[in-house]
Protein backbone atom coordinates (compact mmCIF):
# COMPACT_ATOMS: atom_id res chain seq x y z
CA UNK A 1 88.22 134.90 89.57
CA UNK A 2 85.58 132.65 90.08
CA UNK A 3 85.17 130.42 93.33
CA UNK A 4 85.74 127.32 92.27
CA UNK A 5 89.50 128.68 91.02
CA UNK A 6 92.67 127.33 92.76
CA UNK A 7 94.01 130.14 93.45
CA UNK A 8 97.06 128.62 93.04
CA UNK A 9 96.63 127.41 89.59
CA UNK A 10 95.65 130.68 88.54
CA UNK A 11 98.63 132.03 89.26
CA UNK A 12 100.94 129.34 87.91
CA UNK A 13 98.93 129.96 85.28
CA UNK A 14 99.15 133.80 84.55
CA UNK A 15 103.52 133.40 85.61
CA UNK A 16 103.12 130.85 82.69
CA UNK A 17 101.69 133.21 79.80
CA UNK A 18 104.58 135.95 81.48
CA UNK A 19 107.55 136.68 78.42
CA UNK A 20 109.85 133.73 79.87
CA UNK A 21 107.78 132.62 82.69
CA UNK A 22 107.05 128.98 80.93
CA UNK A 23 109.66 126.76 79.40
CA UNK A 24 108.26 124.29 77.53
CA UNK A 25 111.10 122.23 77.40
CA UNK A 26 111.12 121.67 80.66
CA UNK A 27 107.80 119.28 80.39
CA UNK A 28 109.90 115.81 80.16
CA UNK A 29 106.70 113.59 80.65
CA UNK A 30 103.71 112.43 78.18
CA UNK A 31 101.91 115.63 77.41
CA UNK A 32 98.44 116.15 76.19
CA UNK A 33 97.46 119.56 74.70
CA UNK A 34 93.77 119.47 73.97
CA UNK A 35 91.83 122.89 72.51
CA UNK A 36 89.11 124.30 70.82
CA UNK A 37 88.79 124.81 67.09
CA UNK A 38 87.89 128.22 67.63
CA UNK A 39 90.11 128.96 70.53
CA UNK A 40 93.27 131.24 70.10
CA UNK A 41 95.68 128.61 71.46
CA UNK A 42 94.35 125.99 68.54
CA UNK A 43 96.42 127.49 65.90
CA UNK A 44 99.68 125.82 68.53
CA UNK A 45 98.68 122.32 68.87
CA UNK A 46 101.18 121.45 65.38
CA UNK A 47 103.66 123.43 66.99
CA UNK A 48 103.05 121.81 70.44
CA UNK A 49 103.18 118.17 68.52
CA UNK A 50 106.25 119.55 67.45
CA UNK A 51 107.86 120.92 70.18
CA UNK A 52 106.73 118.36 72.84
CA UNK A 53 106.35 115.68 71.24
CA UNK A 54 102.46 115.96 72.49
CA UNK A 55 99.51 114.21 71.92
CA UNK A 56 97.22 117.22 70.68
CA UNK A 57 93.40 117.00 69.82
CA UNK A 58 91.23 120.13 68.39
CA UNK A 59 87.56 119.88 69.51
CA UNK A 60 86.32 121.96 66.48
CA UNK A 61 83.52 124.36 66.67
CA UNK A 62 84.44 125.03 70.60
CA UNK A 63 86.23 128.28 71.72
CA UNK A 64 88.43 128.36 75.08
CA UNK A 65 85.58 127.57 77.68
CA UNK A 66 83.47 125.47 75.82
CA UNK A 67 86.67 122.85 75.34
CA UNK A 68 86.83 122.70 78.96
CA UNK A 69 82.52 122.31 79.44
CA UNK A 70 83.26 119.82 76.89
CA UNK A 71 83.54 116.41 79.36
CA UNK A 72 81.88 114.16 76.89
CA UNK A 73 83.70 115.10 73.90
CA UNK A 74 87.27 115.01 76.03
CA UNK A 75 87.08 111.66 77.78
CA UNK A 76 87.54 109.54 74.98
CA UNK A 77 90.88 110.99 73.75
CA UNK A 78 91.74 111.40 77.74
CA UNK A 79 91.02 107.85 78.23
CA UNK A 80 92.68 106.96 74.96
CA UNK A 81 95.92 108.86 76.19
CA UNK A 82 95.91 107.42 79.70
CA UNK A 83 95.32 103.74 78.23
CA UNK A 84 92.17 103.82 80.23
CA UNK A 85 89.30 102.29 78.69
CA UNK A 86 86.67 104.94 78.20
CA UNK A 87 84.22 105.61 81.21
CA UNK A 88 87.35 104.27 83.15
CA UNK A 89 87.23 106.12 87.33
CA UNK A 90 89.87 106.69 89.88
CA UNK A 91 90.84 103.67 91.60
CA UNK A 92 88.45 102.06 89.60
């Protein structure tokens, strides 16, 4: 685990990929599902649309960590989604 890892995300995150650990229906709010093209949770976004009712975007070309080293090609759709205007900050 690298340094910069909340601990505690990372294991809400690894109880989450568990066989029943995760129930997506439980997520009642506005969801946004954002991956890679080339990452192995991309082939789920349609499902996630689906499922959710989510707001998906594929970043094509990117695998897993290269959606999330990605800030300039997420902010726009983040922004979009929050009904920020892009370049939008906290309390700002």
């Amino acid at each position: 685990m690298e340094r910069s890892n909340d601990p505690a995300v990372v294991a809400a995150v690894i109880e989450g990929l568990r066989p029943g650990g995760f129930d997506p229906a439980a997520i009642t709010c506005p969801t946004l599902v954002y991956s890679g093209g080339d990452d192995v949770w991309a082939a789920t976004l349609d499902d996630d649309r689906a499922r959710l009712g989510a707001t998906t975007e594929c970043l094509p070309g990117l695998d897993h960590a290269g959606a999330f080293g990605a800030a300039a090609a997420v902010l726009p759709f983040v922004c979009r989604f929050l009904g920020l205007p892009l370049g939008a900050t906290a309390g700002g």
